[in-house]
C-alpha atoms as a PDB file:
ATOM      1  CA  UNK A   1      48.171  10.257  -4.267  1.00  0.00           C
ATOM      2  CA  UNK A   2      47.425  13.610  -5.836  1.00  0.00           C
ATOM      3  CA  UNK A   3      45.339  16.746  -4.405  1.00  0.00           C
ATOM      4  CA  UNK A   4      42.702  15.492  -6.959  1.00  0.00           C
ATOM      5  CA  UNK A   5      42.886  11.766  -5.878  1.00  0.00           C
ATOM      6  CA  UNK A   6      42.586  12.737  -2.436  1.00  0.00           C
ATOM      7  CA  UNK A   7      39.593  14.730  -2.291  1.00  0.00           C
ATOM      8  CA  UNK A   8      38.061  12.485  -4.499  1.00  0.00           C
ATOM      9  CA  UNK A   9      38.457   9.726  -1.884  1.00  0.00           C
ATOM     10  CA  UNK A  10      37.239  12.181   1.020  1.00  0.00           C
ATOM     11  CA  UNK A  11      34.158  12.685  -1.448  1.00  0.00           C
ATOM     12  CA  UNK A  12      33.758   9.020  -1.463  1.00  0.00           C
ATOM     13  CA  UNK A  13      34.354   8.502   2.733  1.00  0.00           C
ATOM     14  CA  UNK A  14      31.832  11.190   3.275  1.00  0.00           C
ATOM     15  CA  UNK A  15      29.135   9.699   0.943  1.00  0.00           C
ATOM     16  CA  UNK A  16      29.816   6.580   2.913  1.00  0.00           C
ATOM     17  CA  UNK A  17      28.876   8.550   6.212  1.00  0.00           C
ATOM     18  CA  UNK A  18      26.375  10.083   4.543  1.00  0.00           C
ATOM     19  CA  UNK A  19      24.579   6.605   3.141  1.00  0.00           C
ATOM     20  CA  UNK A  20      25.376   5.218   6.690  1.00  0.00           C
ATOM     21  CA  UNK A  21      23.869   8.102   8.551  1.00  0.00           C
ATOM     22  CA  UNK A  22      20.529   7.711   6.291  1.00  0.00           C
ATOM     23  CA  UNK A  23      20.315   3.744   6.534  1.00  0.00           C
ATOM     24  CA  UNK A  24      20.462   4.320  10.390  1.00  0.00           C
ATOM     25  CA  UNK A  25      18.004   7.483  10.733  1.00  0.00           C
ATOM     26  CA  UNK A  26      15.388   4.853   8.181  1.00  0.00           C
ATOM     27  CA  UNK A  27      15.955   1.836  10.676  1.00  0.00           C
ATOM     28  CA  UNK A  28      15.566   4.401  13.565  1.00  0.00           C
ATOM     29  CA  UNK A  29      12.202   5.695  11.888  1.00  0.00           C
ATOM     30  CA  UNK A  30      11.086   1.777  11.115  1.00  0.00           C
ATOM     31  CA  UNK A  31      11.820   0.629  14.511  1.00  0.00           C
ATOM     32  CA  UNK A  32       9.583   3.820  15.833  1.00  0.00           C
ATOM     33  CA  UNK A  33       6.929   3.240  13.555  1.00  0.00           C
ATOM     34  CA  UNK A  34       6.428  -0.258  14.523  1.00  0.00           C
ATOM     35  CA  UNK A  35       6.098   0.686  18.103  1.00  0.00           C
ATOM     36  CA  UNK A  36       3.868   2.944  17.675  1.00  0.00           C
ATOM     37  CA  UNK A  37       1.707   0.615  15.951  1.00  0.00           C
ATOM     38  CA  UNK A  38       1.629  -2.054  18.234  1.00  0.00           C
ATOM     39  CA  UNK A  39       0.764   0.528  20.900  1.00  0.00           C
ATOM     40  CA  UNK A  40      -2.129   1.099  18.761  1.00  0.00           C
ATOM     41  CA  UNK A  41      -5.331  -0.574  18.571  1.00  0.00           C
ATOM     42  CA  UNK A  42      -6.878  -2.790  16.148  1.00  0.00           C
ATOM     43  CA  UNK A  43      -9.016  -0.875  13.825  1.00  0.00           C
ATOM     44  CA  UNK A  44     -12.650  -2.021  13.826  1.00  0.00           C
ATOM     45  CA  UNK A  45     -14.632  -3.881  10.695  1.00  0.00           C
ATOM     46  CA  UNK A  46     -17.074  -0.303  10.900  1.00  0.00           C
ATOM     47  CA  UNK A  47     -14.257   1.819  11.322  1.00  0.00           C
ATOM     48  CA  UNK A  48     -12.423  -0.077   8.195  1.00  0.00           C
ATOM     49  CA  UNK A  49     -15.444  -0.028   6.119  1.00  0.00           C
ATOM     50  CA  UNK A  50     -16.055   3.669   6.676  1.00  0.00           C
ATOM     51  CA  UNK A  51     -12.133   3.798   5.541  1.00  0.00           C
ATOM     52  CA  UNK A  52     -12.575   1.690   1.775  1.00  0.00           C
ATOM     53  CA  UNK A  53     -15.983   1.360   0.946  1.00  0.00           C
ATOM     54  CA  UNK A  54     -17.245   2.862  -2.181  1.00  0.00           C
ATOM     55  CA  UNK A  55     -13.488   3.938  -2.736  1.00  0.00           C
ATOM     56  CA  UNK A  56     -10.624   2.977  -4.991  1.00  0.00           C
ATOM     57  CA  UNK A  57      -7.140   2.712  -4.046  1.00  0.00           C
ATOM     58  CA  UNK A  58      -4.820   4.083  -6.748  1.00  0.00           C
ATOM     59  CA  UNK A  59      -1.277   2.127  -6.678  1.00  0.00           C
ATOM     60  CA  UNK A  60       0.110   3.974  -9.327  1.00  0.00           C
ATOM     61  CA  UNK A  61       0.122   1.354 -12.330  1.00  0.00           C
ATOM     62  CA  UNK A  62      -3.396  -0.129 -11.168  1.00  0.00           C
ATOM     63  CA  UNK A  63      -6.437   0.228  -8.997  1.00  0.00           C
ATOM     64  CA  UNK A  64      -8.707  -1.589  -6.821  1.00  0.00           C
ATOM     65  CA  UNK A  65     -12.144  -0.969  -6.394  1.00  0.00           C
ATOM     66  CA  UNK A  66     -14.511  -1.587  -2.899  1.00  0.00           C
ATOM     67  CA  UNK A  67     -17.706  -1.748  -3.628  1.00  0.00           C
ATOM     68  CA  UNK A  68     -20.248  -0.702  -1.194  1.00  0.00           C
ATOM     69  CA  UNK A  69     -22.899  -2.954  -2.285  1.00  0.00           C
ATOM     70  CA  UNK A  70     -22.246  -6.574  -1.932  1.00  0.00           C
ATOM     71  CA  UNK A  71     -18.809  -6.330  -1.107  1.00  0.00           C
ATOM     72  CA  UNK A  72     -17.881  -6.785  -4.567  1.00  0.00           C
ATOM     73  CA  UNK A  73     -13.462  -6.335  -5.681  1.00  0.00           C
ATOM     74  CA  UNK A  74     -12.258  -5.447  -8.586  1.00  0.00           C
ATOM     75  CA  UNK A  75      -9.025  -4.502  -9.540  1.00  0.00           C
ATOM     76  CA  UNK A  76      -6.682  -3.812 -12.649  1.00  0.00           C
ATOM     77  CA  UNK A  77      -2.756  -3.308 -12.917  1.00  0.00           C
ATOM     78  CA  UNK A  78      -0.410  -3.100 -15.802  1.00  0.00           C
ATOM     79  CA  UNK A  79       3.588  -2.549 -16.359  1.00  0.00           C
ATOM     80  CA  UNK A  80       3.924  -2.316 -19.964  1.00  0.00           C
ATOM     81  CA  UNK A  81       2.492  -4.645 -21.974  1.00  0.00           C
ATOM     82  CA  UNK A  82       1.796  -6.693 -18.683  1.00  0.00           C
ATOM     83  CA  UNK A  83      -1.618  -6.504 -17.480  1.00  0.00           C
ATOM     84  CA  UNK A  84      -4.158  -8.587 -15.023  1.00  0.00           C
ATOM     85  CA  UNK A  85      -7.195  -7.588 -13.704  1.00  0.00           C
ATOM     86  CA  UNK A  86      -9.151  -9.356 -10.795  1.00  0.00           C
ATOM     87  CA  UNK A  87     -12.668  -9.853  -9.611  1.00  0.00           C
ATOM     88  CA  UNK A  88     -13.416 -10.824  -6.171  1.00  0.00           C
ATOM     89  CA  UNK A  89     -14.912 -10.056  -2.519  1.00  0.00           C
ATOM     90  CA  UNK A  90     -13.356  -7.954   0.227  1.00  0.00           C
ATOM     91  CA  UNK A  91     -13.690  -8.424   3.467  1.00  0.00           C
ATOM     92  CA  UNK A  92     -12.440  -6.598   7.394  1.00  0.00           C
ATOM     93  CA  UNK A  93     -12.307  -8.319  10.350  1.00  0.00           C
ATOM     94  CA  UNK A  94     -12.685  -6.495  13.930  1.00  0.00           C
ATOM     95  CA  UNK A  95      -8.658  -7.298  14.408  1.00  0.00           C
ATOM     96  CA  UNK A  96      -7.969  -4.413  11.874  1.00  0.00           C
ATOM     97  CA  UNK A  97      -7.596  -6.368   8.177  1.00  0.00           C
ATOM     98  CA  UNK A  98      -8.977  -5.610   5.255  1.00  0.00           C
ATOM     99  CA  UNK A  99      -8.478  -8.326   2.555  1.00  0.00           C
ATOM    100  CA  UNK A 100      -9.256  -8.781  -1.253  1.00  0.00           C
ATOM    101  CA  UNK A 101      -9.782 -12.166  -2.165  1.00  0.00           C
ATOM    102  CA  UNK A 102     -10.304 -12.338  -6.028  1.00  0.00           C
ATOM    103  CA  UNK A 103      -9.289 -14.441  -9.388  1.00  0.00           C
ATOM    104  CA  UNK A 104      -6.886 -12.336 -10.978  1.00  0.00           C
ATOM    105  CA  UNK A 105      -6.672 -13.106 -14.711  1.00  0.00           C
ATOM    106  CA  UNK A 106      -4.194 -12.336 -17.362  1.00  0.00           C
ATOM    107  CA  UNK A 107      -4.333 -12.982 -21.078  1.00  0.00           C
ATOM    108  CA  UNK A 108      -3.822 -16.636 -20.646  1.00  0.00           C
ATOM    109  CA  UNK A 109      -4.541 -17.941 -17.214  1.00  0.00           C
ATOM    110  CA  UNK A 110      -6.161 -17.288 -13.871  1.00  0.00           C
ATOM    111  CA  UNK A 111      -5.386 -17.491 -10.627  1.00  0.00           C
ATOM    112  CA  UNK A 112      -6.595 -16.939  -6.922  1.00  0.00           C
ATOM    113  CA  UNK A 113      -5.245 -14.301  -4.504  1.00  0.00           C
ATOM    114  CA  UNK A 114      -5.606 -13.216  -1.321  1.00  0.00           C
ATOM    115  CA  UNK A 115      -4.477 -10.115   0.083  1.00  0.00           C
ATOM    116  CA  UNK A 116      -5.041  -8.261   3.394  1.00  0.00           C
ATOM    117  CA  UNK A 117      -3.606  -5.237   5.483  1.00  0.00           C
ATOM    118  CA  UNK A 118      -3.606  -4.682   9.322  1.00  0.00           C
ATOM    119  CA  UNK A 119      -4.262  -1.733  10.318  1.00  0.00           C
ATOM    120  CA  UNK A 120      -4.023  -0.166  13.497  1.00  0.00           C
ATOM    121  CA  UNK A 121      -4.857   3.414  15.151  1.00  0.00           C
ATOM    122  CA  UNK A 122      -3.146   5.743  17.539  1.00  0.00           C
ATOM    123  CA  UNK A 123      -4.056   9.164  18.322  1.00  0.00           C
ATOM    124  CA  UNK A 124      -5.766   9.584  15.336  1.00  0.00           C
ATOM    125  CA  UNK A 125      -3.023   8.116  12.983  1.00  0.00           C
ATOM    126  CA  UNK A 126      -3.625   4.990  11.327  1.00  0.00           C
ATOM    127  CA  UNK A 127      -0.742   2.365  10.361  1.00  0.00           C
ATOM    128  CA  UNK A 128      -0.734   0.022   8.690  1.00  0.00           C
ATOM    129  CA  UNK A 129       0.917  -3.006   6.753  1.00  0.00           C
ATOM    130  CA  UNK A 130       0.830  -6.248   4.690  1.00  0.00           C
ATOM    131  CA  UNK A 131      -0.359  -8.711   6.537  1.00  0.00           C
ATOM    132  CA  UNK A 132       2.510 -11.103   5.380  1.00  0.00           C
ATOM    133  CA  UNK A 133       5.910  -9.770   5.812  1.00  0.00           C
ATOM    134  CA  UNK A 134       6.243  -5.828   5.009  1.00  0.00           C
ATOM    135  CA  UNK A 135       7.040  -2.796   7.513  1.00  0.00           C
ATOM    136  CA  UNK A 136       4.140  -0.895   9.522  1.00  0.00           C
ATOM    137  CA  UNK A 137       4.304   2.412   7.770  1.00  0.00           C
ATOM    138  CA  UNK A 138       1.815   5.672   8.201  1.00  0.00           C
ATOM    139  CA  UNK A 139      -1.171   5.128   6.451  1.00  0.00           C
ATOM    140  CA  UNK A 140      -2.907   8.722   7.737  1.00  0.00           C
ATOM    141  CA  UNK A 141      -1.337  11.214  10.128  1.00  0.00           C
ATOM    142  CA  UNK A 142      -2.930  13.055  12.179  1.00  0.00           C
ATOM    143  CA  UNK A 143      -3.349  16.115  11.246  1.00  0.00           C
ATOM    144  CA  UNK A 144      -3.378  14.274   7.544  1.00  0.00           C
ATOM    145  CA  UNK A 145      -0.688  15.223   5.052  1.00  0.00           C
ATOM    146  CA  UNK A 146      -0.295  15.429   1.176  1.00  0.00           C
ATOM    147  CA  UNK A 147       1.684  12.111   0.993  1.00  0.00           C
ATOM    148  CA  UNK A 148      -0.615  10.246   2.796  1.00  0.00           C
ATOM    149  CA  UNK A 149      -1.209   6.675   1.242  1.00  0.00           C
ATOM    150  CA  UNK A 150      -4.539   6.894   2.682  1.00  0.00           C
ATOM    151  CA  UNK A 151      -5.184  10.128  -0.195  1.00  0.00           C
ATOM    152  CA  UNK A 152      -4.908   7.585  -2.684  1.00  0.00           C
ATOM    153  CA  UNK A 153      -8.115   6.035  -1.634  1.00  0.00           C
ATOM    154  CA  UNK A 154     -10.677   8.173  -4.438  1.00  0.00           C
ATOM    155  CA  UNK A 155     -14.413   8.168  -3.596  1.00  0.00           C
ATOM    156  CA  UNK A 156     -16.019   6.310  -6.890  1.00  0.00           C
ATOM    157  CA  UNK A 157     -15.368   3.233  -9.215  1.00  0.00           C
ATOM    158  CA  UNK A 158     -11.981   3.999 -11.173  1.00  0.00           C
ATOM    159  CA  UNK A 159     -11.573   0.874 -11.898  1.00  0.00           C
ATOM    160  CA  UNK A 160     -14.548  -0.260 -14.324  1.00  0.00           C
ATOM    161  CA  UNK A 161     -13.209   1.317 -17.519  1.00  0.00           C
ATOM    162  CA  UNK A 162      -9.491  -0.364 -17.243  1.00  0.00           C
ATOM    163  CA  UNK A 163     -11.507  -3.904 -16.214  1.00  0.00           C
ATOM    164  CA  UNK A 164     -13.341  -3.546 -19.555  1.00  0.00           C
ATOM    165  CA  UNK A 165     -10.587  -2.752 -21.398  1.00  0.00           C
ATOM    166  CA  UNK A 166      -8.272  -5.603 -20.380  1.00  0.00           C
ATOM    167  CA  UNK A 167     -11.603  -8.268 -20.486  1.00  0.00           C
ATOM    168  CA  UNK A 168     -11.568  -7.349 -24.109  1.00  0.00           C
ATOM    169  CA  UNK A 169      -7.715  -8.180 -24.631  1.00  0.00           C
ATOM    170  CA  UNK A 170      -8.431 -11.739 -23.329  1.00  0.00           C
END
């Protein structure tokens, strides 16, 4: 093999170590997340209305909106020329979920969803995850940071105007 060849393939074993080094120091994080999670407590129904009421929650191609008066969901989402929409209830429960049970339509048919997330608190940090399957991840640190999924909650409806929109493509 060639002096080329050669540190091409120590290029290649390194990026191995590398990609090795940052699957392990991921699981390591995971694994530490989800203990400190369990060690936390259940956040409260008050405590998780105070968190999404009167907010949306921007996921980047959509939105969901929690009303503040009668409980009321609505949310929108759209990958292309893809799009649904939804129109529900939300609800939280004193064992730290918050779920969105709504009729999510598309330009042909309809269907019922529910979603929740558990979220629990520990020193001031909130985790959380899907209630079905997923990874406890940070929701909020403590003191809160830029990347925070929690900043993605926006005081205000931003969902009305995309839910008209898309009613009038169906």
């Amino acid at each position: 093999m060639g002096r080329l060849g050669l540190i091409a393939a120590g290029i290649a074993i390194s990026g191995l170590f590398m990609t090795s080094a940052w699957a392990d120091a991921k699981s390591d994080y995971l694994r530490e997340t989800a203990l400190k999670a369990k060690a936390g407590v259940p956040m409260s129904s008050e405590q998780l209305d105070a968190l999404y009421a009167g907010r949306s929650w921007n996921w980047g191609d959509g939105a969901g909106y929690f009303s503040n008066d009668g409980r009321r969901f609505s949310g929108w989402s759209q990958k292309g020329a893809y799009w649904s929409y939804a129109k529900g209830r939300w609800y939280t429960t004193d064992s730290g979920k918050v779920c969105m049970r709504a009729l999510w339509f598309t330009k042909m048919n309809a269907a019922p969803d529910t979603t929740c997330f558990l979220h629990r608190e520990k020193d001031g940090v909130i985790y959380q995850k899907p209630s079905l399957g997923g990874k406890w991840y940070v929701f909020k640190n403590n003191p809160s940071r830029a990347d925070d999924e929690a900043r993605k909650l926006r005081r205000g409806d931003l969902v009305q105007n995309h839910l008209q929109r898309l009613e009038a493509l169906r």
